[in-house]
C-alpha atoms as a PDB file:
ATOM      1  CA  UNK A   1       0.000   0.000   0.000  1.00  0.00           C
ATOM      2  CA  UNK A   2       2.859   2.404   0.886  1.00  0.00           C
ATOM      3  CA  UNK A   3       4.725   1.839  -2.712  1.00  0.00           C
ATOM      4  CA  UNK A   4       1.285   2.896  -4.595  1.00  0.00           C
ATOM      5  CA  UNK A   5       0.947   6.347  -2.667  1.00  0.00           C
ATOM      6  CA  UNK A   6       4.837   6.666  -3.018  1.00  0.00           C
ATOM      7  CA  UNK A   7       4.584   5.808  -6.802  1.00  0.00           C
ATOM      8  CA  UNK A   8       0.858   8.243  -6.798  1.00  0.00           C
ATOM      9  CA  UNK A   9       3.034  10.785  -5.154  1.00  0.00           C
ATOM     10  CA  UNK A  10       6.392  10.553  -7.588  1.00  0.00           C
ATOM     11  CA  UNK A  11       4.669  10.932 -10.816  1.00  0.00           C
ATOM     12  CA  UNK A  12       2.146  13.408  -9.658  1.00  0.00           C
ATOM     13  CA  UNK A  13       5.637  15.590  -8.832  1.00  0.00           C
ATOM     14  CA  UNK A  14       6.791  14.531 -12.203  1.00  0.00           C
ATOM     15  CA  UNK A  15       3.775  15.577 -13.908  1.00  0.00           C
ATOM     16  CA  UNK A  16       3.679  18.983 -12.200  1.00  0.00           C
ATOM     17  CA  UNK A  17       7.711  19.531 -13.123  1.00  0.00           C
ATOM     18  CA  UNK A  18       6.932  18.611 -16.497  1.00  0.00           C
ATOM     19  CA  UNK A  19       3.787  20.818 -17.234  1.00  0.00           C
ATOM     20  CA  UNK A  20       6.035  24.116 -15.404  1.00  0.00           C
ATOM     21  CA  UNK A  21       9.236  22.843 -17.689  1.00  0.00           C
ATOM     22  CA  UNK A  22       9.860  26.034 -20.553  1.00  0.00           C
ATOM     23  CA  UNK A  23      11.621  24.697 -23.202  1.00  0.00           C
ATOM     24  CA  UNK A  24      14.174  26.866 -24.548  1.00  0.00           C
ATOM     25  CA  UNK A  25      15.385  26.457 -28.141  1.00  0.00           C
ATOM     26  CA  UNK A  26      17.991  28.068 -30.357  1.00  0.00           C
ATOM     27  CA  UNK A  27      16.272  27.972 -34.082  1.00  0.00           C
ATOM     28  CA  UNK A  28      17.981  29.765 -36.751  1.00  0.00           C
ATOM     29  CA  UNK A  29      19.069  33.127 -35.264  1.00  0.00           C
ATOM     30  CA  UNK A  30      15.965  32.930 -33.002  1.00  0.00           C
ATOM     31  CA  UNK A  31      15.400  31.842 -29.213  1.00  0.00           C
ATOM     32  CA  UNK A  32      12.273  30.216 -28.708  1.00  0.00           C
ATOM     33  CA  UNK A  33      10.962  29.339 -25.569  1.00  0.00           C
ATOM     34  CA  UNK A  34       7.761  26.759 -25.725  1.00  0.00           C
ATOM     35  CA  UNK A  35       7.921  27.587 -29.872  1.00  0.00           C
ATOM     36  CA  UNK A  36       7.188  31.008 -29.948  1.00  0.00           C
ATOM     37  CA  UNK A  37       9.813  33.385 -30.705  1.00  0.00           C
ATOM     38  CA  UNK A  38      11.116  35.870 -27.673  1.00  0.00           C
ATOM     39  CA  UNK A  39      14.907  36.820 -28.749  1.00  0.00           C
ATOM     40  CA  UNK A  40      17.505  36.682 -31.590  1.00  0.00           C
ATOM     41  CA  UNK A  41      21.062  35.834 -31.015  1.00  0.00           C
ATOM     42  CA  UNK A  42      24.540  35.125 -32.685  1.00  0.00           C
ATOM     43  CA  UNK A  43      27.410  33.028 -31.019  1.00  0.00           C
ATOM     44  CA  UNK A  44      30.960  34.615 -31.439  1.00  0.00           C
ATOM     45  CA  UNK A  45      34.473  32.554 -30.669  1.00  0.00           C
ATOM     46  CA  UNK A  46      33.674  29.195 -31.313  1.00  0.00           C
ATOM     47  CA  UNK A  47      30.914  29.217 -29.079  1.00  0.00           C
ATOM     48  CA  UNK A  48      32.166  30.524 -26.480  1.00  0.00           C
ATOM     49  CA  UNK A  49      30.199  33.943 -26.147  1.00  0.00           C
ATOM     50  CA  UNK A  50      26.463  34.512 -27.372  1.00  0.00           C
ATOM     51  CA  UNK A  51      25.066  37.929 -27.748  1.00  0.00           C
ATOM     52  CA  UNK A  52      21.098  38.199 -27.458  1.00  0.00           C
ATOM     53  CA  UNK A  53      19.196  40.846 -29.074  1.00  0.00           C
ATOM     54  CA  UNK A  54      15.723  42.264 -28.984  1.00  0.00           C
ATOM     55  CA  UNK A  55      13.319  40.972 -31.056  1.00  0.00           C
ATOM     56  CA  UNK A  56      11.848  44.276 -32.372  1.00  0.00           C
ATOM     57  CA  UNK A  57      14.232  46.585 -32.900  1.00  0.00           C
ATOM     58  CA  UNK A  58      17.664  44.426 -32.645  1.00  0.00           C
ATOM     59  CA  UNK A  59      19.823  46.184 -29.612  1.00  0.00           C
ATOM     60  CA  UNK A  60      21.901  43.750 -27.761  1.00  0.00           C
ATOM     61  CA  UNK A  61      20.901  43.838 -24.318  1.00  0.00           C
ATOM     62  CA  UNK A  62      22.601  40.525 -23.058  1.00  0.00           C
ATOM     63  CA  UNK A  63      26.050  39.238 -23.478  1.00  0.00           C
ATOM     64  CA  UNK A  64      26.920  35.760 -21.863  1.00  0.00           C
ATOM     65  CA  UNK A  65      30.683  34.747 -22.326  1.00  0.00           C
ATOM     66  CA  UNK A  66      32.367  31.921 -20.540  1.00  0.00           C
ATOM     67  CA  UNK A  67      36.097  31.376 -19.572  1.00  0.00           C
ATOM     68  CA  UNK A  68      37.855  28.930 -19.096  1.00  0.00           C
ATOM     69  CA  UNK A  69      40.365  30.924 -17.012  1.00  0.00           C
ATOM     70  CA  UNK A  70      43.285  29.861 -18.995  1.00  0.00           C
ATOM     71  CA  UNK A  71      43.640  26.238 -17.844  1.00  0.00           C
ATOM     72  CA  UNK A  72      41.924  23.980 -20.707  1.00  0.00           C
ATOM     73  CA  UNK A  73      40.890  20.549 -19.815  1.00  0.00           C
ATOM     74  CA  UNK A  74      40.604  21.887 -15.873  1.00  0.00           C
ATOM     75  CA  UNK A  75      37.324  22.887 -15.314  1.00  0.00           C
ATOM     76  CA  UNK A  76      37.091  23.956 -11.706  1.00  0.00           C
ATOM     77  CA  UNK A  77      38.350  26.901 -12.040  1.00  0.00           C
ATOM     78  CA  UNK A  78      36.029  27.956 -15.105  1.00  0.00           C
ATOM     79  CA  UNK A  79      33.144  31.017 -14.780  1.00  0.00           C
ATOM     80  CA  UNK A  80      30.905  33.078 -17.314  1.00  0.00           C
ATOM     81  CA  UNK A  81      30.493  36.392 -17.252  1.00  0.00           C
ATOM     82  CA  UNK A  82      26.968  37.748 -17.873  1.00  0.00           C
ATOM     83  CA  UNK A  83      25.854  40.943 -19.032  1.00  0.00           C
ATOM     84  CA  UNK A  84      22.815  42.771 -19.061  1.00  0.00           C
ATOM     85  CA  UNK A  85      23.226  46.287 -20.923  1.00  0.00           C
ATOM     86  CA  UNK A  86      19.931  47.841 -19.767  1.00  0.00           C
ATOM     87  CA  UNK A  87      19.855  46.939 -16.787  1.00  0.00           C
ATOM     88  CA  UNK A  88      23.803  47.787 -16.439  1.00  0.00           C
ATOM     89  CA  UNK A  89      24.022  44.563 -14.305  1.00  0.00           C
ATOM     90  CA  UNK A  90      27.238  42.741 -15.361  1.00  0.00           C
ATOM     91  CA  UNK A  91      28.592  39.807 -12.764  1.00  0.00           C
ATOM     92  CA  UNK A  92      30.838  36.509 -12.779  1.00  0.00           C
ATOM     93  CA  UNK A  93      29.609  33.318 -11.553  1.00  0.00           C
ATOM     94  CA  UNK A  94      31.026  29.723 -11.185  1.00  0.00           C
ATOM     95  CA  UNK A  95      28.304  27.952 -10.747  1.00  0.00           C
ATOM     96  CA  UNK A  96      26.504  28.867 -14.170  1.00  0.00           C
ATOM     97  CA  UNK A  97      29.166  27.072 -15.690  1.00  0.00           C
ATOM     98  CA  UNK A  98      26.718  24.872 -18.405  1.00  0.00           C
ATOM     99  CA  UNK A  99      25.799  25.746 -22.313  1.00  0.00           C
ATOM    100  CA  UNK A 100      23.719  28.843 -23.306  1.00  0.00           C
ATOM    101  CA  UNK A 101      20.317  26.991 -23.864  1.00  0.00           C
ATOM    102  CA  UNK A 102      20.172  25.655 -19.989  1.00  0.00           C
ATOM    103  CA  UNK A 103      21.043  28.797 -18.676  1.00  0.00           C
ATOM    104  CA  UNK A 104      18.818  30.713 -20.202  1.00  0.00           C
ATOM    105  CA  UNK A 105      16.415  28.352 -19.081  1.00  0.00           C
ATOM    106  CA  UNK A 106      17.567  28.646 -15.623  1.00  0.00           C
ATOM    107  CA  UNK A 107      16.794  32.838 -16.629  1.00  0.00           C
ATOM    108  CA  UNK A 108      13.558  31.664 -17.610  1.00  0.00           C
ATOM    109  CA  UNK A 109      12.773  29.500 -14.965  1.00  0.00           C
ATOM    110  CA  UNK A 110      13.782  31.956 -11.863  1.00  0.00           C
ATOM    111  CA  UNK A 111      11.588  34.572 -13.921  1.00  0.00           C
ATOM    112  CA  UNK A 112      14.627  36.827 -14.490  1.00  0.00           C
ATOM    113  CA  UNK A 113      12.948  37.087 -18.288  1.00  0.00           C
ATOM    114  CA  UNK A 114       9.063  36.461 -18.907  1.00  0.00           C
ATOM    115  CA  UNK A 115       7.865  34.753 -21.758  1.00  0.00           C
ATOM    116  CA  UNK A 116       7.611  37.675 -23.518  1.00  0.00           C
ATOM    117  CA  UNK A 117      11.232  38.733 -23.118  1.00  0.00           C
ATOM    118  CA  UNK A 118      11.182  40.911 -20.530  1.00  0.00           C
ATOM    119  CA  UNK A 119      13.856  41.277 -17.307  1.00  0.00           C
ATOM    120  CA  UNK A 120      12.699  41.805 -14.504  1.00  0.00           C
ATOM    121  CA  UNK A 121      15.524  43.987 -12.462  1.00  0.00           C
ATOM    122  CA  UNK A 122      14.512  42.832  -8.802  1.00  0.00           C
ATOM    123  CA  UNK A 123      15.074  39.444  -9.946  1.00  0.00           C
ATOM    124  CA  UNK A 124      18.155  39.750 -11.771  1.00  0.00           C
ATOM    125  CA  UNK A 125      19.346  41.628  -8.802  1.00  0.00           C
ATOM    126  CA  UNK A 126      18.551  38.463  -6.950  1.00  0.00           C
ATOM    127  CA  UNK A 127      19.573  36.325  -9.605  1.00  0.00           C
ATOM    128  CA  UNK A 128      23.203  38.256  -9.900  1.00  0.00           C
ATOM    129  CA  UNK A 129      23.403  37.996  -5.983  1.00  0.00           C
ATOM    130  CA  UNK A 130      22.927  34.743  -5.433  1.00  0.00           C
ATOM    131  CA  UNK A 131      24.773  33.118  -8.398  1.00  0.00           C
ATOM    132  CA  UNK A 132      28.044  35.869  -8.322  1.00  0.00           C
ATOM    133  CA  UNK A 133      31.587  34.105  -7.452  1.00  0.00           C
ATOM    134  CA  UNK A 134      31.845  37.548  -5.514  1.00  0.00           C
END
C-alpha cells in the first residue's frame, strides 16, 4: 500500500515539473521558448560567447561569455560572465558554468525574463546575488 501512494506521489511531482518545464530552443538566429519566438542571437568565438538581441528593434541587451580561465581541460576553475546592458548589471559566476540553452532556461525559470522577453531587475538583482563568485 505504501509503494502505490509513493509511486501516486512521484509521478504526480513529475507531472507537475513537467507541465512548469519552458523549453528553450535556439532555431535559426531565433530563441524560442515553448515555440514562440522571444529573442535573436549570434554566437561569437567558437561558441564561447552569445550575444542576445531584442526581437523588435535588434539592440543587444545581453552578453553571456564563458572562460575557461586559462587552464583547458581543468574545469574547476572555469566562470561566465553575464551581461545585461539595460539593466547595467554585469557579474561573474562559477556555478553557471553549463551551455547557453540551460542557462537561459535557468533565466527563464527563476523569472529573471518572462515569456515575452522581458527582465525583470529585482530578480536579476537576486539572480546576480545569489549566483556571483563575488
Amino acid at each position: 500500500m505504501k509503494i502505490k501512494y509513493f509511486l501516486l506521489i512521484a509521478i504526480s511531482m513529475i507531472t507537475l515539473n513537467s507541465v512548469n518545464a519552458q523549453k528553450v530552443k535556439f532555431k535559426g538566429e531565433k530563441v524560442l521558448l515553448d515555440g514562440e519566438e522571444v529573442f535573436k542571437f549570434d554566437r561569437k568565438g567558437l561558441g564561447t560567447e552569445i550575444s542576445i538581441f531584442s526581437l523588435e528593434n535588434n539592440d543587444e541587451i545581453i552578453y553571456m561569455s564563458s572562460n575557461e580561465n586559462g587552464t583547458r581541460g581543468y574545469y574547476d576553475d572555469d566562470y561566465v560572465v553575464l551581461n545585461f546592458f539595460e539593466q547595467r548589471v554585469k557579474f561573474e559566476s562559477d556555478r553557471l558554468r553549463s551551455n547557453w540553452k540551460k542557462l537561459l532556461t535557468i533565466l527563464f525559470k527563476e523569472q529573471v525574463i518572462n515569456e515575452n522577453g522581458i527582465i525583470n531587475v529585482d530578480k536579476l538583482n537576486k539572480f546576480a546575488s545569489k549566483y556571483s563568485r563575488y
